[in-house]
Protein backbone atom coordinates (compact mmCIF):
# COMPACT_ATOMS: atom_id res chain seq x y z
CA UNK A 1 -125.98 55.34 -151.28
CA UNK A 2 -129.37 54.63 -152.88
CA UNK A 3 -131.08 52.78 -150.10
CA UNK A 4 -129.70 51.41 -146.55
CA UNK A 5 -131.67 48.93 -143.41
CA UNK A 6 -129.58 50.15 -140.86
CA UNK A 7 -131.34 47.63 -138.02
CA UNK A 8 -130.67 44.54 -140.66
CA UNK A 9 -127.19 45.75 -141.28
CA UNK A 10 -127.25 46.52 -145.18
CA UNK A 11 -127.74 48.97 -148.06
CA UNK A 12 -127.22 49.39 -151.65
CA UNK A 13 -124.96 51.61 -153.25
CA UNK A 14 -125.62 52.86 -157.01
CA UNK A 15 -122.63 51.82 -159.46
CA UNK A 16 -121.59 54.13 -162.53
CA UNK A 17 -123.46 51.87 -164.54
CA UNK A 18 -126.63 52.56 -162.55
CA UNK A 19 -126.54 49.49 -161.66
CA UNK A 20 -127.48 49.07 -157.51
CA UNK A 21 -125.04 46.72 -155.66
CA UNK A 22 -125.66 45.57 -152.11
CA UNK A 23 -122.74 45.83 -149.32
CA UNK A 24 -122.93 44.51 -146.04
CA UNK A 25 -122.18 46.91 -142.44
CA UNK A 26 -119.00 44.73 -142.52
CA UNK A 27 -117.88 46.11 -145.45
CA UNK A 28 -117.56 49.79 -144.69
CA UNK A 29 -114.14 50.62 -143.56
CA UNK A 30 -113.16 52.81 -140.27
CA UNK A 31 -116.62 51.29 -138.30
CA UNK A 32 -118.23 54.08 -140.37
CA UNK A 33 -122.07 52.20 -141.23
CA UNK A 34 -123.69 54.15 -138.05
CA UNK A 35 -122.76 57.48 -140.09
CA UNK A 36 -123.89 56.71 -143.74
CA UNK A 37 -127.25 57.94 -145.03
CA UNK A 38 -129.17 57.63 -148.08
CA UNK A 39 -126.99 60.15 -150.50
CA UNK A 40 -123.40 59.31 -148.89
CA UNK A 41 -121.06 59.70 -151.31
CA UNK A 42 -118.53 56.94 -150.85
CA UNK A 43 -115.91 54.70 -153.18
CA UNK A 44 -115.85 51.04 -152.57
CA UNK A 45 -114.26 48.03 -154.41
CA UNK A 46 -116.65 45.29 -156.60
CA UNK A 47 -116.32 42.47 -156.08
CA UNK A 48 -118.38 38.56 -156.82
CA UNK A 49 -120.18 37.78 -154.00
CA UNK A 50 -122.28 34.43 -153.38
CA UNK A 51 -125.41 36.27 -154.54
CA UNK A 52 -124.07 38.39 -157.27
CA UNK A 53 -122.37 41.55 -157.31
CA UNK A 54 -121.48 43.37 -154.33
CA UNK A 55 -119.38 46.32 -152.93
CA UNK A 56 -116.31 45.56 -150.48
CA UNK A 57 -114.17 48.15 -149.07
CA UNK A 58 -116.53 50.78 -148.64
CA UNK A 59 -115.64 54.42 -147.77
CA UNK A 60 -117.23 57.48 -147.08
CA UNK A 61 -116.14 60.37 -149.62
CA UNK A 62 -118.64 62.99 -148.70
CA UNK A 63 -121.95 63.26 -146.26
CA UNK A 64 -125.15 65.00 -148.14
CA UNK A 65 -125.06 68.42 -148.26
CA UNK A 66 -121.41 68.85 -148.23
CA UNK A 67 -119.37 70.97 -150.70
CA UNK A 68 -117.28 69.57 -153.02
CA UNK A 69 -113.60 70.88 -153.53
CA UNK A 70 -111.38 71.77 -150.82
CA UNK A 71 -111.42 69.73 -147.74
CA UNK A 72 -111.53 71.41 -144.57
CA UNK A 73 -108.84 70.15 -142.88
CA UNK A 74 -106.21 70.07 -145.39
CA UNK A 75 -105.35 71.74 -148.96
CA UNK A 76 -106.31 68.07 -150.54
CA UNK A 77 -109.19 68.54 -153.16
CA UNK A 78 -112.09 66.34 -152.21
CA UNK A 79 -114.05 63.78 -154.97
CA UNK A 80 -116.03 64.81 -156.84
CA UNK A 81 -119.14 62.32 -157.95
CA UNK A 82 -119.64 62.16 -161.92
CA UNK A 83 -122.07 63.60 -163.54
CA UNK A 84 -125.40 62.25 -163.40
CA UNK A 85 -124.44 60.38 -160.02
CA UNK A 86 -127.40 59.94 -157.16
């Protein structure tokens, strides 16, 4: 999550390519925009929007700050961004 306008309902997420792609609150699965913040790791689908570019499906892997690895709840190991990932 490279930058997000909570009030207008948006952000833009950061590709592997670097490239930024925009996503819409509408987009984020589970009701889950009120809990992303800038550095929110998350794993969405691409897709060709009217505009370009943009990212459907969108999921919350990890908050900022959390530890990759184990998950908490279960013995599951957690994603882990790529290298060189922001």
């Amino acid at each position: 999550m490279t930058k997000l306008f909570p009030s207008e309902g948006y952000g833009f997420l950061k590709a592997m390519s670097g490239e930024e792609i925009y996503f819409h609150k509408n987009s984020v699965l589970h009701d889950d925009f009120g809990r992303l913040t800038v550095g929110t790791g998350v794993r969405f689908f691409l897709s060709q929007g009217q505009d370009g570019p943009q990212a459907s499906t969108v999921q919350i892997v990890s908050k900022p700050g959390e530890r990759a690895g184990k998950s908490r709840d279960t013995k599951e190991t957690a994603a882990v961004p790529p290298l060189g990932w922001q």
